[in-house]
N, C-alpha and C. Protein backbone atom coordinates (compact mmCIF):
# COMPACT_ATOMS: atom_id res chain seq x y z
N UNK A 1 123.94 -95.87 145.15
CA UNK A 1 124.59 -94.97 144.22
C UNK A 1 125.23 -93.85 145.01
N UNK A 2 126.65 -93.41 144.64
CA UNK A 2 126.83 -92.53 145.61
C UNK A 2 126.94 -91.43 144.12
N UNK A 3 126.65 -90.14 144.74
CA UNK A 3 126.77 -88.60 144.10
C UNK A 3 128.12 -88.09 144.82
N UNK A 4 128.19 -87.25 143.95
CA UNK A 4 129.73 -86.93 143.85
C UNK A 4 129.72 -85.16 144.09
N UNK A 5 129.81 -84.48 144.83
CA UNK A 5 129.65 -83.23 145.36
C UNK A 5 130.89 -82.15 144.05
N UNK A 6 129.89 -81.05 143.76
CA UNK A 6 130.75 -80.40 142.44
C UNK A 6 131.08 -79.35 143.22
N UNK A 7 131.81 -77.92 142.46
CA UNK A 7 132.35 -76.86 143.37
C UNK A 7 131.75 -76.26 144.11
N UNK A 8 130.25 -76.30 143.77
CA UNK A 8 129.31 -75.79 144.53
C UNK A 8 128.78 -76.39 145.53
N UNK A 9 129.28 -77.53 145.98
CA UNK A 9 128.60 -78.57 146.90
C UNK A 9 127.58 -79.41 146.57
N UNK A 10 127.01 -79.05 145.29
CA UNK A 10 125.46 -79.89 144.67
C UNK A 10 126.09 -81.42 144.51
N UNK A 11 125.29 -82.12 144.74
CA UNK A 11 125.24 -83.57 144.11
C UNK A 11 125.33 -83.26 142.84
N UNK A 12 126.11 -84.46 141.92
CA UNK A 12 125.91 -84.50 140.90
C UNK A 12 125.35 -86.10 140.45
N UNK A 13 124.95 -86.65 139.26
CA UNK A 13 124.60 -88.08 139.68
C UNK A 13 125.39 -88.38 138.14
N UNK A 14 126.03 -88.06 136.78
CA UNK A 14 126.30 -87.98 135.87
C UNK A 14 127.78 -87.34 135.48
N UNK A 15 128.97 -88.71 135.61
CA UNK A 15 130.19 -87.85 134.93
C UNK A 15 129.85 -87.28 133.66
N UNK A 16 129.20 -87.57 132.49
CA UNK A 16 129.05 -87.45 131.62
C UNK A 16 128.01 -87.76 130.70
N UNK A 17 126.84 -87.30 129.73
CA UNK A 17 126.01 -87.55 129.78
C UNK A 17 125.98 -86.98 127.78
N UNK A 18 125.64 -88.27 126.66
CA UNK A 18 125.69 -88.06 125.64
C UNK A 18 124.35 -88.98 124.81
N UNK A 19 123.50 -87.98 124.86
CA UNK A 19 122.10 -88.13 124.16
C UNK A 19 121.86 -88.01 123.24
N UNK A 20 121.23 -88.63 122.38
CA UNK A 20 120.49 -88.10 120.84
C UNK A 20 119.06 -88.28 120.59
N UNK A 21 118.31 -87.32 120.19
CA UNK A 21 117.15 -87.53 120.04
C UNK A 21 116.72 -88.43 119.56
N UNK A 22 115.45 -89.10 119.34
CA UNK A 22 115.59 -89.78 118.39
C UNK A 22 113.45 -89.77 118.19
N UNK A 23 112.72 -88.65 117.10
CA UNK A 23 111.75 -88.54 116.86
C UNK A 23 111.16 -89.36 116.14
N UNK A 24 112.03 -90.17 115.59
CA UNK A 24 110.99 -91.20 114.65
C UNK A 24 110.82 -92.42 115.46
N UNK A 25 111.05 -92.47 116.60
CA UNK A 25 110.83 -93.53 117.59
C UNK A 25 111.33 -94.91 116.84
N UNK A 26 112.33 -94.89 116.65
CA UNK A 26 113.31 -96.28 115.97
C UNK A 26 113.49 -97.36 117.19
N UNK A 27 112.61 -97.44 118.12
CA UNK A 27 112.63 -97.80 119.31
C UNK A 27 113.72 -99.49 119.02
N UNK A 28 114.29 -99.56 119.98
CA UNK A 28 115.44 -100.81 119.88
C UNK A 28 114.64 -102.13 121.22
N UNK A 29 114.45 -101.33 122.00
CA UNK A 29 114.22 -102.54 123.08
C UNK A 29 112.47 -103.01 122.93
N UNK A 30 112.51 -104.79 123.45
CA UNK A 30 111.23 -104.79 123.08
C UNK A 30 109.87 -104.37 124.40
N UNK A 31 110.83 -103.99 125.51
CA UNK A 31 109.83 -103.46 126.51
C UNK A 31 109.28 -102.10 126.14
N UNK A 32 110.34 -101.52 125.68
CA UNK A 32 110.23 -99.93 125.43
C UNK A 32 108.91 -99.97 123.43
N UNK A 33 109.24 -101.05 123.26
CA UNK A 33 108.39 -101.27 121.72
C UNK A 33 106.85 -101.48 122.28
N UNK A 34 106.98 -102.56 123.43
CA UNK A 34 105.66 -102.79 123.83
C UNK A 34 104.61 -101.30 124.92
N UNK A 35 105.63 -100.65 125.30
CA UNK A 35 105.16 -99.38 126.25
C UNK A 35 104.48 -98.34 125.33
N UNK A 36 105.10 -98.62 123.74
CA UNK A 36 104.58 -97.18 122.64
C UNK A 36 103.70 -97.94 122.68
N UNK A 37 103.33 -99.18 122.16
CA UNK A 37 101.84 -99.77 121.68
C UNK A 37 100.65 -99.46 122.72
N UNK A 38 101.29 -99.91 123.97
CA UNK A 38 100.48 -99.43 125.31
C UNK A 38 99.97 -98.14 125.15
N UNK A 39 100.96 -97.23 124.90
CA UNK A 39 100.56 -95.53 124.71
C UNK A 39 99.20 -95.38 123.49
N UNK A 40 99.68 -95.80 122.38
CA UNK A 40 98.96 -95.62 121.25
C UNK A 40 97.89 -96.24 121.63
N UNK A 41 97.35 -97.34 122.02
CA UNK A 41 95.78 -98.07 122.88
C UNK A 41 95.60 -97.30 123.46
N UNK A 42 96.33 -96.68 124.47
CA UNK A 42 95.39 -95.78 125.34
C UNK A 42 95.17 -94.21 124.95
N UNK A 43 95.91 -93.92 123.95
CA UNK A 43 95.39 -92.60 123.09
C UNK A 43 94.31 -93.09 122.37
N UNK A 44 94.03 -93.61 121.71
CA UNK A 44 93.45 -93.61 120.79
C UNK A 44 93.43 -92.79 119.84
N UNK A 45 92.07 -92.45 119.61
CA UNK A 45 91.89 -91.53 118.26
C UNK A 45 92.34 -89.47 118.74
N UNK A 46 92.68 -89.51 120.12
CA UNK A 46 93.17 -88.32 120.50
C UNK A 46 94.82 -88.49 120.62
N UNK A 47 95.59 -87.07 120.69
CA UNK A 47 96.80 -86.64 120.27
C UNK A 47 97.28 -87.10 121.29
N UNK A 48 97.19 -87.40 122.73
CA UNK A 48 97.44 -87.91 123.88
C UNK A 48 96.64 -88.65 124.39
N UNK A 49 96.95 -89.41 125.40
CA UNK A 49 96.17 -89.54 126.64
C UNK A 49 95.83 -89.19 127.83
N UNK A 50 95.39 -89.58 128.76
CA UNK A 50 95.27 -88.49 130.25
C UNK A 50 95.46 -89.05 130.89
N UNK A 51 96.19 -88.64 132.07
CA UNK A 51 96.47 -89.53 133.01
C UNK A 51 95.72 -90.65 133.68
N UNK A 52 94.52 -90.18 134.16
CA UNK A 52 93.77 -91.12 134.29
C UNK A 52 93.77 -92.18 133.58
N UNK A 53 93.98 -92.43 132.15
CA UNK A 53 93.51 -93.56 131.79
C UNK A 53 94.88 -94.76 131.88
N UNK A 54 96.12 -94.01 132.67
CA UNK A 54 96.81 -95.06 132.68
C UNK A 54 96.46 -95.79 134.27
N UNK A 55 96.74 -97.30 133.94
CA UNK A 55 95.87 -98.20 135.11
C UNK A 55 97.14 -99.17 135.03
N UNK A 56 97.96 -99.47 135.58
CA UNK A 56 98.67 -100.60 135.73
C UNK A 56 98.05 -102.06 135.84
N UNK A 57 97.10 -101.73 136.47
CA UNK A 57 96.50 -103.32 135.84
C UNK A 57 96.31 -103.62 134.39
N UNK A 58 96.07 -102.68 133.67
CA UNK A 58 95.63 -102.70 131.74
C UNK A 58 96.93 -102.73 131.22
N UNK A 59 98.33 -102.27 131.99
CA UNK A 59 99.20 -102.06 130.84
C UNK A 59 100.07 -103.83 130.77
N UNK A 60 100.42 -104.45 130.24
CA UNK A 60 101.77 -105.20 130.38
C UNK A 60 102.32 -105.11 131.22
N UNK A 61 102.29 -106.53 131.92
CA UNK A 61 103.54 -106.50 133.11
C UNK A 61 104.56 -106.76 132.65
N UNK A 62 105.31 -106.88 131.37
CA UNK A 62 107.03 -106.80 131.12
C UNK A 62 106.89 -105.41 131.23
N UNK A 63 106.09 -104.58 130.97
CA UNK A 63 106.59 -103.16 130.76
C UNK A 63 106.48 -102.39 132.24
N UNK A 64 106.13 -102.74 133.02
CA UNK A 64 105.81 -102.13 134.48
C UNK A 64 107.41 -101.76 135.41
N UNK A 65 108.41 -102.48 135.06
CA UNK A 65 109.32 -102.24 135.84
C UNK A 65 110.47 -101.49 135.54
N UNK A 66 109.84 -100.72 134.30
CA UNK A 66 110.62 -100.11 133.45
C UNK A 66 109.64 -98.37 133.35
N UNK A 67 108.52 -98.46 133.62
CA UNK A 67 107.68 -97.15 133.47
C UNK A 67 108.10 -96.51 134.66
N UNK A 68 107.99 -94.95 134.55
CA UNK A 68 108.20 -93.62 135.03
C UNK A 68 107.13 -92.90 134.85
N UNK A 69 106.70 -91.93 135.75
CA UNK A 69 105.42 -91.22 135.46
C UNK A 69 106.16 -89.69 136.28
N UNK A 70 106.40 -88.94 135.17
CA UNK A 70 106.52 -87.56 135.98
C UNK A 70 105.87 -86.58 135.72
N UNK A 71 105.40 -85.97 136.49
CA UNK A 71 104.65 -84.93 136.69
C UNK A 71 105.03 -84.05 136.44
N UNK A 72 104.20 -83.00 135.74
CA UNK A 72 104.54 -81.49 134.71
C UNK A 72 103.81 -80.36 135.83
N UNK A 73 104.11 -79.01 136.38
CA UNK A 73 103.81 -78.21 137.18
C UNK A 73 104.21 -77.26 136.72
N UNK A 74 102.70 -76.58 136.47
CA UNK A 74 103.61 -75.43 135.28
C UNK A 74 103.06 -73.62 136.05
N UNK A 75 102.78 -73.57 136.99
CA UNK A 75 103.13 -72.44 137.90
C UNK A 75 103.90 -72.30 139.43
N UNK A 76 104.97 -71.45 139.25
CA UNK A 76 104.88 -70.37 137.97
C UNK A 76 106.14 -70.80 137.15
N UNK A 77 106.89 -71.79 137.00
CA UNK A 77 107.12 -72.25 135.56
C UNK A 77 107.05 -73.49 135.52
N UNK A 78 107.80 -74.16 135.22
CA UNK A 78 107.91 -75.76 134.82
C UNK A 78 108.67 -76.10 136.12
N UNK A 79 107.94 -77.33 136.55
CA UNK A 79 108.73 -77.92 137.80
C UNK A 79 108.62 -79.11 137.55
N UNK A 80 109.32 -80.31 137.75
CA UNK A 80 108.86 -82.08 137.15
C UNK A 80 109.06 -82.17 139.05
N UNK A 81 108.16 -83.65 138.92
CA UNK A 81 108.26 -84.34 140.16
C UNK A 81 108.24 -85.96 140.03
N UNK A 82 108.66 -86.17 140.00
CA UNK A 82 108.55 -88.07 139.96
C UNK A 82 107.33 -88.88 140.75
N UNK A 83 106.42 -89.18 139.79
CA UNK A 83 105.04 -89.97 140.69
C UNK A 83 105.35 -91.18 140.73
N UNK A 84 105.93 -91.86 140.39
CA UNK A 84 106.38 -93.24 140.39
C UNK A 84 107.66 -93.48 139.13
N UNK A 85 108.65 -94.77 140.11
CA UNK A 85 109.63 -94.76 139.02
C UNK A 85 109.88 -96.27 138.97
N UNK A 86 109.94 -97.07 137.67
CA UNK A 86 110.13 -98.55 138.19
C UNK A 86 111.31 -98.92 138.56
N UNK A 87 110.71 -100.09 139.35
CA UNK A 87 111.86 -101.19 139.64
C UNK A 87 113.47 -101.22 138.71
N UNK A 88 113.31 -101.19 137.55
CA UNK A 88 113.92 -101.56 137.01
C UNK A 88 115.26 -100.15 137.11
N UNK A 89 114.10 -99.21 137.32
CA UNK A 89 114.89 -97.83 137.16
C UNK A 89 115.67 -97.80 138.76
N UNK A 90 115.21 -98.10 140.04
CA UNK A 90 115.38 -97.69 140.83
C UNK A 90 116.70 -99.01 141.12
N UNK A 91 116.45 -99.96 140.70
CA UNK A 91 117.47 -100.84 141.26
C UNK A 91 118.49 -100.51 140.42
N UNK A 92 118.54 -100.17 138.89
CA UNK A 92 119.79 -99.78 138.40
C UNK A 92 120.59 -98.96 139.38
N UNK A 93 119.78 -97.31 139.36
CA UNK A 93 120.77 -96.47 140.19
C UNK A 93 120.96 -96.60 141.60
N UNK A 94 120.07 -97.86 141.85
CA UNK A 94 120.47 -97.83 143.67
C UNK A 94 119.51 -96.61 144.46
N UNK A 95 118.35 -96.43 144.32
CA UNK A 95 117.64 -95.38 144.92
C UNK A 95 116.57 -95.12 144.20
N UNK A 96 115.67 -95.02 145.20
CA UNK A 96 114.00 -94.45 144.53
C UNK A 96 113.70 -92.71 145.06
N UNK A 97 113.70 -92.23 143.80
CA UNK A 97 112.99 -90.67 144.55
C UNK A 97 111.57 -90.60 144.13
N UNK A 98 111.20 -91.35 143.80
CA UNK A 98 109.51 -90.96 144.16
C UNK A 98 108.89 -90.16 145.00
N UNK A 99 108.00 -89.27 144.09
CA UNK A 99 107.58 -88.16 144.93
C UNK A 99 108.19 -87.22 144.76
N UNK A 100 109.44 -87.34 144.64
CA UNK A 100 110.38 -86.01 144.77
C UNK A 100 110.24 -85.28 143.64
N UNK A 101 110.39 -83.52 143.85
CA UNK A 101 110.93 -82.77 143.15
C UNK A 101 112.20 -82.39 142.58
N UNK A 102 112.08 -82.47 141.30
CA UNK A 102 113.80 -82.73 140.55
C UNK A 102 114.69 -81.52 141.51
N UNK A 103 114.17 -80.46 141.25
CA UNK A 103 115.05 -79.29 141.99
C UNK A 103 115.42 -79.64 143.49
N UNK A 104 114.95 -80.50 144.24
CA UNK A 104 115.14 -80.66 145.69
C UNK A 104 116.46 -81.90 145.27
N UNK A 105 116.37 -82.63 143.97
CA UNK A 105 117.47 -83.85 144.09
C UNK A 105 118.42 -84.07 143.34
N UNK A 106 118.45 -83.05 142.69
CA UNK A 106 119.12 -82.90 141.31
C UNK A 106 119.82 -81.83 141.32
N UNK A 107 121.30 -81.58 141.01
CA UNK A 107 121.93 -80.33 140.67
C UNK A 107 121.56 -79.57 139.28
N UNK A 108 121.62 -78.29 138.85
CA UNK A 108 121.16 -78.10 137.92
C UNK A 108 121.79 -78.16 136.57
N UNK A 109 122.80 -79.22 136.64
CA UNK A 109 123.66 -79.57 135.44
C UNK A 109 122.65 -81.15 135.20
N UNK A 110 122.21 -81.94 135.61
CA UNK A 110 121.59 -82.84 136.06
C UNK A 110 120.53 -82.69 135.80
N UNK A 111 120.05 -81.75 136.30
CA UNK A 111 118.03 -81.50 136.09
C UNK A 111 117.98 -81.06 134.20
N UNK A 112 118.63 -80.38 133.93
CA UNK A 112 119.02 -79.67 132.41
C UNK A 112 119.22 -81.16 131.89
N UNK A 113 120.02 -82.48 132.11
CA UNK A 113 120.57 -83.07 131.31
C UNK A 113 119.19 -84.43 131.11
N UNK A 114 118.59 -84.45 132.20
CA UNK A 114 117.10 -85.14 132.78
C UNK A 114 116.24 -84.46 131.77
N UNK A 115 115.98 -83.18 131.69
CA UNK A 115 114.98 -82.56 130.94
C UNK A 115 115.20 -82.57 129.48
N UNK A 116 116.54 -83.23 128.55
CA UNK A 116 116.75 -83.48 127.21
C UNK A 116 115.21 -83.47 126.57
N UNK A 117 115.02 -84.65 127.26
CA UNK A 117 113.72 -85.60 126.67
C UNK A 117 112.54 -85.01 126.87
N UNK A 118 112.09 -84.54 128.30
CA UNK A 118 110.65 -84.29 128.13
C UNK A 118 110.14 -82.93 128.17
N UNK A 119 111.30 -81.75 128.25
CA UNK A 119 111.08 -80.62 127.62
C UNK A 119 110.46 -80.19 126.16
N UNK A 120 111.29 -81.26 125.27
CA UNK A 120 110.95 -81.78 123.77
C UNK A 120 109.72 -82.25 123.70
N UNK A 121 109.12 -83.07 124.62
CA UNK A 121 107.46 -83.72 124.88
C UNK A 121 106.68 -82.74 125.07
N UNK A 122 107.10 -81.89 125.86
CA UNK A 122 105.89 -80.99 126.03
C UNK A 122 106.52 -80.07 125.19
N UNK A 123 106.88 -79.59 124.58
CA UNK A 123 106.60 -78.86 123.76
C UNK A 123 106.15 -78.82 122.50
N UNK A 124 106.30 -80.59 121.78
CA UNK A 124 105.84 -81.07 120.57
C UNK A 124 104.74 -82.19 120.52
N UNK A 125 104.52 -81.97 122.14
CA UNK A 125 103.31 -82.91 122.16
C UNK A 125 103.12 -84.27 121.67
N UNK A 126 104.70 -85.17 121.74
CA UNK A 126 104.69 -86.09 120.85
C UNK A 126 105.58 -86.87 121.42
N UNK A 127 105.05 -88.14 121.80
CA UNK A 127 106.74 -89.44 121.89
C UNK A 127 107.96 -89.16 121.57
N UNK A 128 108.91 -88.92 122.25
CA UNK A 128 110.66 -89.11 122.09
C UNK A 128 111.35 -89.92 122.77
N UNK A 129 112.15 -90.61 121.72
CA UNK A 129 113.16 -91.85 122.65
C UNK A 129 114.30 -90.81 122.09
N UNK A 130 114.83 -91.63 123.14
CA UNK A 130 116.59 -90.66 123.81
C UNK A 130 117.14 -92.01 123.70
N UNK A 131 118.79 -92.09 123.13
CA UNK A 131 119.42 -92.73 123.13
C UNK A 131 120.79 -92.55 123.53
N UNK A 132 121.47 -92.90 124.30
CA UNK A 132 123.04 -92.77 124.34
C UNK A 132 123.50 -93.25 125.47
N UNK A 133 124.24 -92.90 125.41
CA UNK A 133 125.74 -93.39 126.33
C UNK A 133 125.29 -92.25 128.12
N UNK A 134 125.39 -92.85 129.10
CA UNK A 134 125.13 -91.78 130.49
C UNK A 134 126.11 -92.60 131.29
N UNK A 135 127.02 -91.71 132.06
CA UNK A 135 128.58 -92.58 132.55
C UNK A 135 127.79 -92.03 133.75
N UNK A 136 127.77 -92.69 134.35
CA UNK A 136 127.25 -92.17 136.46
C UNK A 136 128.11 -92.94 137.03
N UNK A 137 128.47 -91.62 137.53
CA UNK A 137 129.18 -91.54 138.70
C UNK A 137 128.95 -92.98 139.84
N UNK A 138 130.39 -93.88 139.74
CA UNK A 138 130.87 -95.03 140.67
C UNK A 138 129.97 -96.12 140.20
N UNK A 139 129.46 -96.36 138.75
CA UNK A 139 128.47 -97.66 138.16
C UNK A 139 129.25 -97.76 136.62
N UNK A 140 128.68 -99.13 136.57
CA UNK A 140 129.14 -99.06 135.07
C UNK A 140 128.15 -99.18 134.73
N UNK A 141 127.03 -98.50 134.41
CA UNK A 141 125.68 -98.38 133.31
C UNK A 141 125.96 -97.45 132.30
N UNK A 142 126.16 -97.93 131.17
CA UNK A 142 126.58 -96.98 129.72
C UNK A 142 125.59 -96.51 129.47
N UNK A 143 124.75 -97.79 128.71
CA UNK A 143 123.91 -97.59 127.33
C UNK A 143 122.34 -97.03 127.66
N UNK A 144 121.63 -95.76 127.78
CA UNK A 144 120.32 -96.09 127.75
C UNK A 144 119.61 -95.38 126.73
N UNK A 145 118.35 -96.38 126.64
CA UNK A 145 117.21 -95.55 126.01
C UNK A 145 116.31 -95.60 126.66
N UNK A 146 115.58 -94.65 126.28
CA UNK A 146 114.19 -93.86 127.11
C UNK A 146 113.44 -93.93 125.54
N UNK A 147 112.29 -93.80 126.34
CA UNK A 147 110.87 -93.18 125.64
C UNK A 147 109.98 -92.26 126.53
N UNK A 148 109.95 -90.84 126.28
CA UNK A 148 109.05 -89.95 127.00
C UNK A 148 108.01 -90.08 126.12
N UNK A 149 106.49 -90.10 126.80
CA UNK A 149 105.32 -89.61 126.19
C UNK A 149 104.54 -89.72 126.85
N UNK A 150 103.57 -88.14 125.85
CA UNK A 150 102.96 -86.81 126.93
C UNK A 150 101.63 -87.69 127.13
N UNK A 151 101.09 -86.89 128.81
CA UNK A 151 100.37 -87.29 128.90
C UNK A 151 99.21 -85.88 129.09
N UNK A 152 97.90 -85.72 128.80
CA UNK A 152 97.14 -84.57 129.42
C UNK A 152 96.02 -84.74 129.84
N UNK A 153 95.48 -84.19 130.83
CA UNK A 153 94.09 -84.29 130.93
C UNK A 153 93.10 -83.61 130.58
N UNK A 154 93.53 -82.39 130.05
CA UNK A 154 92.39 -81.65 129.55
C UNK A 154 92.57 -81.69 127.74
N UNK A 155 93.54 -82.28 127.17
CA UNK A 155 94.20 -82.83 125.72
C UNK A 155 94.53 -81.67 125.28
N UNK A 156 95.24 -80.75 125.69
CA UNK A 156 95.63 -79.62 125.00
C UNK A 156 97.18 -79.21 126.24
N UNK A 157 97.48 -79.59 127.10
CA UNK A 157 98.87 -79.44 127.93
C UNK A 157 99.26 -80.10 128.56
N UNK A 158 100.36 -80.78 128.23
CA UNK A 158 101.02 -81.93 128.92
C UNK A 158 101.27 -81.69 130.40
N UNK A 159 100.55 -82.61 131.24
CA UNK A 159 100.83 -82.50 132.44
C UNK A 159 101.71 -83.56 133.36
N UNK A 160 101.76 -84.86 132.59
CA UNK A 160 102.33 -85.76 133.02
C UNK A 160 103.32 -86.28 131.77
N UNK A 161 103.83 -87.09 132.01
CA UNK A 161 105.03 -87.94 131.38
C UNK A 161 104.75 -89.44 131.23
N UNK A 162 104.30 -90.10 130.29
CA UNK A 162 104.50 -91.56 130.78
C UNK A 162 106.40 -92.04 130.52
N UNK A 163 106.64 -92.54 130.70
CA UNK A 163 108.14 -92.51 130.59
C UNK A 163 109.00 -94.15 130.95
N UNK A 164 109.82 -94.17 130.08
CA UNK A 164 110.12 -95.64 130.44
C UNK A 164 111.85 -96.01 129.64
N UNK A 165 112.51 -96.08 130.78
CA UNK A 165 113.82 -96.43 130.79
C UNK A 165 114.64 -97.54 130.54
N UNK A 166 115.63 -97.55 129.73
CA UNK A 166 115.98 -99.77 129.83
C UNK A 166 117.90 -99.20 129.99
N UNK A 167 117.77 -99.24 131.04
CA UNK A 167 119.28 -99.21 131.00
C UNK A 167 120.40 -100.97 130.70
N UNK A 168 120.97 -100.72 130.56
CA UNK A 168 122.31 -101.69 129.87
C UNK A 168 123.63 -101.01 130.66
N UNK A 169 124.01 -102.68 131.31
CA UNK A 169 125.62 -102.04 131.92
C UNK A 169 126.64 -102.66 130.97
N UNK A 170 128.11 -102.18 131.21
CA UNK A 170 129.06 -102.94 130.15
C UNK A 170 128.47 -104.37 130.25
């Protein structure tokens, strides 16, 4: 994937970027259908789950190459970091940042347009799929949907993200 340098010299990774929430989880794809069910088993009868209890051996392997796990760092404010990103995600855009901190890889038109989704998670403590159209820069990948959902370990502040992407090219 190549990034495209803006007036400021930042990478950018997004000509254009057109999202819609979408809270009632009308989920369309059936990996992203099978990842909520995954979520809801491993919540159970609590409002979340905790990180710990996600185990890649327990979840579905259709859904594994499509999960994201980012990390919530909240002094002294909100910082995301990417703990793992799948296959599916990394071969679309041509690159794995695992590990990385959004602010070290991301311009901040980019990090803002990344955070649609799971700013909304942690703050409503609740599953959101994102739907729309994302034009990046030198690919033809249009169409995606996401599903963010929170993860906590102490069940009262989202610290992680389970997260899971299905991109579509023309």
């Amino acid at each position: 994937m190549r990034l495209v340098d803006d007036d400021a010299g930042q990478s950018r990774l997004f000509d254009k970027v057109e999202y819609v929430r979408d809270p009632t989880l009308a989920v369309q794809s059936s990996e992203l259908k099978l990842g909520l069910e995954a979520w809801n088993g491993l919540r159970g009868d609590r409002k979340m789950p905790a990180p710990k209890d996600i185990d890649a051996l327990l979840l579905p392997r259709l859904i594994l190459p499509y999960v994201s796990l980012l990390e919530v760092e909240w002094n002294p404010g909100i910082r995301f970091r990417w703990r793992l990103i799948g296959t599916h995600v990394t071969t679309m855009l041509n690159r794995d940042m695992t590990g990385r901190y959004w602010d070290e890889i991301y311009d901040v038109q980019t990090a803002e347009r990344l955070g649609f989704g799971p700013l909304w998670v942690i703050e409503n403590q609740l599953p959101l799929r994102s739907v729309g159209n994302a034009f990046f820069v030198d690919m033809n990948i249009k169409c995606v949907e996401s599903l963010d959902m929170p993860l906590s370990s102490d069940g009262k502040l989202v610290d992680r993200l389970f997260c899971m992407t299905v991109f579509a090219q023309d």
